[in-house]
Protein backbone atom coordinates (compact mmCIF):
# COMPACT_ATOMS: atom_id res chain seq x y z
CA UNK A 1 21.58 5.69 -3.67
CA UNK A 2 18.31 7.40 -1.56
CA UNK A 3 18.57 10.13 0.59
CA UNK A 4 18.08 8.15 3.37
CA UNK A 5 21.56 5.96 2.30
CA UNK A 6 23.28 9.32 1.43
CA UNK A 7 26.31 10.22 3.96
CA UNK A 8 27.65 13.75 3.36
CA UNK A 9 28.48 16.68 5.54
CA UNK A 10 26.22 19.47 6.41
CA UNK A 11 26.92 22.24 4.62
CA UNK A 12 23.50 24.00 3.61
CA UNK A 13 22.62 26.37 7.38
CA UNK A 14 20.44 28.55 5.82
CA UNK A 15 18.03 29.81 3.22
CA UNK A 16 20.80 31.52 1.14
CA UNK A 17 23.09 28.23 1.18
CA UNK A 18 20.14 26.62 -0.15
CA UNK A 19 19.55 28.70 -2.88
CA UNK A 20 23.04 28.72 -4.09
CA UNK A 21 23.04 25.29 -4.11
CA UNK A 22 19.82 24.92 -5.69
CA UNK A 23 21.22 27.78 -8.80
CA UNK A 24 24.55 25.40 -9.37
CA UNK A 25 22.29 22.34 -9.30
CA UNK A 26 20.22 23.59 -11.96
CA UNK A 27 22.89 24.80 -14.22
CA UNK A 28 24.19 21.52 -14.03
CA UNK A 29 21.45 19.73 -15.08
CA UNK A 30 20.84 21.77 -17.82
CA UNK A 31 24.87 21.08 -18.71
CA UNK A 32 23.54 17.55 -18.52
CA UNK A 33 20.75 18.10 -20.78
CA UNK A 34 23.09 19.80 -23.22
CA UNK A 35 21.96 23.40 -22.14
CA UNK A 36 25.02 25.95 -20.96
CA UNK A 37 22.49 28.26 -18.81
CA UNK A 38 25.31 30.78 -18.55
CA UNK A 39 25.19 31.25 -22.59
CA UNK A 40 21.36 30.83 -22.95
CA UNK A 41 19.47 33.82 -23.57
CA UNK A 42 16.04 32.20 -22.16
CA UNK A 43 12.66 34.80 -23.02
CA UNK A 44 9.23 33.58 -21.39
CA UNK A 45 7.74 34.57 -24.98
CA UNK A 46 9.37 32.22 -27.04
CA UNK A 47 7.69 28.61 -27.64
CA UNK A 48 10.80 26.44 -26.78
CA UNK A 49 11.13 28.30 -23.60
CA UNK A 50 7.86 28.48 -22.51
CA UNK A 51 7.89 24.41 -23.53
CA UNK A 52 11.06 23.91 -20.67
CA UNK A 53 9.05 25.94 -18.23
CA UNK A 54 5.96 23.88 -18.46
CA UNK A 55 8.14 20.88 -18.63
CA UNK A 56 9.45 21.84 -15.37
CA UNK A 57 6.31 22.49 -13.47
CA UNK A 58 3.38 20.64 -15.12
CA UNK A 59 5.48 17.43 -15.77
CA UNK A 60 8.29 17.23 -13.23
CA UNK A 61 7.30 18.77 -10.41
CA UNK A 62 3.42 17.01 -11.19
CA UNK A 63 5.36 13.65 -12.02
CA UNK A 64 6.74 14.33 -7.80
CA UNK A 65 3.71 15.32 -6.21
CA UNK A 66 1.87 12.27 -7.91
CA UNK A 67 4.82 9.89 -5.93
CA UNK A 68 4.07 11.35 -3.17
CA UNK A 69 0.58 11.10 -3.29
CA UNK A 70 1.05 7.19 -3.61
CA UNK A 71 4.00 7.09 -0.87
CA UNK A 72 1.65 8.79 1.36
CA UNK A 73 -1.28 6.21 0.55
CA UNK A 74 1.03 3.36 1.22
CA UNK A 75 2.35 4.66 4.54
CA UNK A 76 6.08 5.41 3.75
CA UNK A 77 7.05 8.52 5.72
CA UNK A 78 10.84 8.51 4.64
CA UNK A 79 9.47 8.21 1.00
CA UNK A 80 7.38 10.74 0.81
CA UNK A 81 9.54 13.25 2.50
CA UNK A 82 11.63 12.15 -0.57
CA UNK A 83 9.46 12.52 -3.15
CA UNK A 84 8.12 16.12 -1.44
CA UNK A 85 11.88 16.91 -1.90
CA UNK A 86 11.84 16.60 -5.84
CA UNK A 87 9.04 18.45 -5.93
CA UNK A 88 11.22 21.12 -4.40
CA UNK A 89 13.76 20.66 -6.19
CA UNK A 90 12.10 21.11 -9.38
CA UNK A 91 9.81 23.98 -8.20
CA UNK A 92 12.87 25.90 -7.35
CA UNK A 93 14.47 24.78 -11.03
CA UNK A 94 11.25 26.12 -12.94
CA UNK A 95 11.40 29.46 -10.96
CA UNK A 96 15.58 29.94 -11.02
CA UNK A 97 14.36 29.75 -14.87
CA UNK A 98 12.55 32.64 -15.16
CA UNK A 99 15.32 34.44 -12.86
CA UNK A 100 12.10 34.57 -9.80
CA UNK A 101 13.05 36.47 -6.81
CA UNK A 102 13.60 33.27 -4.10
CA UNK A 103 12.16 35.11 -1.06
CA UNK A 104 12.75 32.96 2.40
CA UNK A 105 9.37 31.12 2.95
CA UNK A 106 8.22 31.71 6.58
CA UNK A 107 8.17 28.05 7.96
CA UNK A 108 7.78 26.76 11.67
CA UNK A 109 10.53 26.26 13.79
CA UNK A 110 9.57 22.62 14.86
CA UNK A 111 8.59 19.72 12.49
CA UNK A 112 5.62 18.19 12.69
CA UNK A 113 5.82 16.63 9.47
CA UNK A 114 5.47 12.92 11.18
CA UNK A 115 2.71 14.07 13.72
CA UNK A 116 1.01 15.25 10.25
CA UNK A 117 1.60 12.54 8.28
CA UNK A 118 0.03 10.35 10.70
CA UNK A 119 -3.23 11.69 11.10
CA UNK A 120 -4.02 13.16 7.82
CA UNK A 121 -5.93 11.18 5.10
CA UNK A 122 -5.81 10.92 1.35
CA UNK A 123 -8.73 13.12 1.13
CA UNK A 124 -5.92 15.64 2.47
CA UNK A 125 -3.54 15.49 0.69
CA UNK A 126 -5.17 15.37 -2.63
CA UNK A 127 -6.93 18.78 -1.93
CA UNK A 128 -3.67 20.17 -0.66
CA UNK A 129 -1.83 19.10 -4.07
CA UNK A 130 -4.60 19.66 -6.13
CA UNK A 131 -4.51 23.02 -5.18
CA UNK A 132 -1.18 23.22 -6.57
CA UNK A 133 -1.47 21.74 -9.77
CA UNK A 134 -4.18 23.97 -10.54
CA UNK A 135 -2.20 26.87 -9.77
CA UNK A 136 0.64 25.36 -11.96
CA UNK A 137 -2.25 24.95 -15.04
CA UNK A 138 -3.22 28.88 -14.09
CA UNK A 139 -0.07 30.40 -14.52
CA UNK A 140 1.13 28.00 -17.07
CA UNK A 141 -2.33 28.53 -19.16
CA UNK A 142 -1.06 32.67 -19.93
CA UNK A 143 1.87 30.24 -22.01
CA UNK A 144 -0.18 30.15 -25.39
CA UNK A 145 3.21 29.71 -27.77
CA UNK A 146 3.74 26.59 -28.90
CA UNK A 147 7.19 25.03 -31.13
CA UNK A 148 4.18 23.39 -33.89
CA UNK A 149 2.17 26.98 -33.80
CA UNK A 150 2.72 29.60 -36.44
CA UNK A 151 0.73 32.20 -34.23
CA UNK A 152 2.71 34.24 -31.53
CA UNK A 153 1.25 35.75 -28.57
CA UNK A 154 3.62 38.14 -26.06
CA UNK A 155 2.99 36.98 -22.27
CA UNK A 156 0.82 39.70 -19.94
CA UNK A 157 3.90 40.07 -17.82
CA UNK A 158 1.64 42.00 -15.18
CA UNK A 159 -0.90 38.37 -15.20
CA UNK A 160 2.21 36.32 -15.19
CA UNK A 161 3.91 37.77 -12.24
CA UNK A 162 0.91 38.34 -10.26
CA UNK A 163 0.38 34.42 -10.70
CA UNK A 164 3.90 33.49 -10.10
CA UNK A 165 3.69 35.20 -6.92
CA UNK A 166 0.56 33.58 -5.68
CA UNK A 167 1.69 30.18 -6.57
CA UNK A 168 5.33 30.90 -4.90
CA UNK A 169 3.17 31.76 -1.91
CA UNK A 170 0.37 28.59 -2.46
CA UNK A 171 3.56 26.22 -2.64
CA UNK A 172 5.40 27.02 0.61
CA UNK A 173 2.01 27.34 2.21
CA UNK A 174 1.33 23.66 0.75
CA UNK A 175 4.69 22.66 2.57
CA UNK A 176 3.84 24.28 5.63
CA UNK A 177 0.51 22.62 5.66
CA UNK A 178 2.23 19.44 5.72
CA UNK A 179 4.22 20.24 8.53
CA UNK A 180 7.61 20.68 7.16
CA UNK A 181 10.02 23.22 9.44
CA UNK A 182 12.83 25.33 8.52
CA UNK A 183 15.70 23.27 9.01
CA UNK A 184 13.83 19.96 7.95
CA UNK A 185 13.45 21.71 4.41
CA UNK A 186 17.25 21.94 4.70
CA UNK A 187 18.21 18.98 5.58
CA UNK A 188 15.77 17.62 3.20
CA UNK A 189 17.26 19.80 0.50
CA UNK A 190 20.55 18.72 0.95
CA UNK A 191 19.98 15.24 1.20
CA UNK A 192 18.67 15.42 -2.82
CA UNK A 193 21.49 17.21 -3.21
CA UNK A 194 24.04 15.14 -2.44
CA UNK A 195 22.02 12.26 -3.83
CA UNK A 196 21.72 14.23 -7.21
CA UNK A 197 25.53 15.54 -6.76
CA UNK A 198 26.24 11.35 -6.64
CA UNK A 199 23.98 10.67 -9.67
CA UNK A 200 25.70 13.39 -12.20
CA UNK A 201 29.08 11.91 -11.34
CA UNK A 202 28.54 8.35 -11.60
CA UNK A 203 26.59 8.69 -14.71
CA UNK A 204 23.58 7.57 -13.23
């Protein structure tokens, strides 16, 4: 099951529906991964948690942006817009961690996303998701704890934020660089969704 098979009926009309949807998802996922989120007292200075953040962002959302990379070299629209949805998905996940304030992106009205995706070239892309991955490595790199260290070093909350912001900003710029509106970010959204919704009850 794809997003493009998925049948399901709209229910996500705005930002806020999205971010609900996007909380319960995650707390799910962490059920699935043996985590009750609603018990766990998660602390950006500890090793383990700094561990699931950088899990989150350097190898999930990474993992995404590297299939989309490829579907975009081999000329599959509907795949890429895909893969640019897990990278969403797990963007939002790593910043519903650290309890991030989801501010509405601004985004155009009209999609362009297939006019863009026709005339850009790889050269494009890579420097648009480079630029993201090295804003990932920035903000992740003020995460010095780790679970084999003895050492323990308290995050600069001030350097952490101040980075957090500017890649919450870099990413939906990213997105709107790429030509992705408003409502195609929902419906994009919600496609994964139901897709993931599918996956977690069949066990897949």
């Amino acid at each position: 099951m794809n997003t493009i098979e998925i049948s399901y009926k709209k229910k996500i009309k705005n930002w806020n529906d999205l971010i609900k949807a996007a909380k319960n998802q995650f707390i799910q996922y962490e059920k699935v991964e043996g985590i009750d989120w609603g018990k766990y007292d998660f602390s950006i200075d500890c090793a383990e948690d700094q561990m699931k953040f950088k899990d989150m962002l350097q190898i999930r959302c990474i993992e995404e942006l590297t299939e989309a990379s490829i579907a975009f070299k081999e000329g599959e629209y509907e795949h890429f817009k895909e893969e640019i949805s897990d990278v969403i998905n797990f963007f939002l996940s790593a910043m519903i961690m650290i309890d991030y304030k989801l501010e509405e992106p601004i985004l155009s009205n009209e999609d362009q996303s297939k006019l863009f995706f026709g005339y850009m070239d790889e050269l494009d892309i890579h420097h648009y998701f480079y630029i993201i991955i090295e804003k990932i490595g920035y903000l992740c790199n003020l995460l010095k704890n780790r679970p084999w260290a003895q050492s323990n070093y308290l995050v600069s909350m001030i350097d952490f934020n101040e980075r957090c912001e500017d890649l919450y900003k870099t990413f939906w710029d990213l997105i709107s660089s790429l030509g992705f509106s408003k409502l195609s970010i929902l419906e994009m959204f919600e496609r994964k969704y139901e897709v993931n919704k599918w996956r977690m009850k069949t066990g897949y």
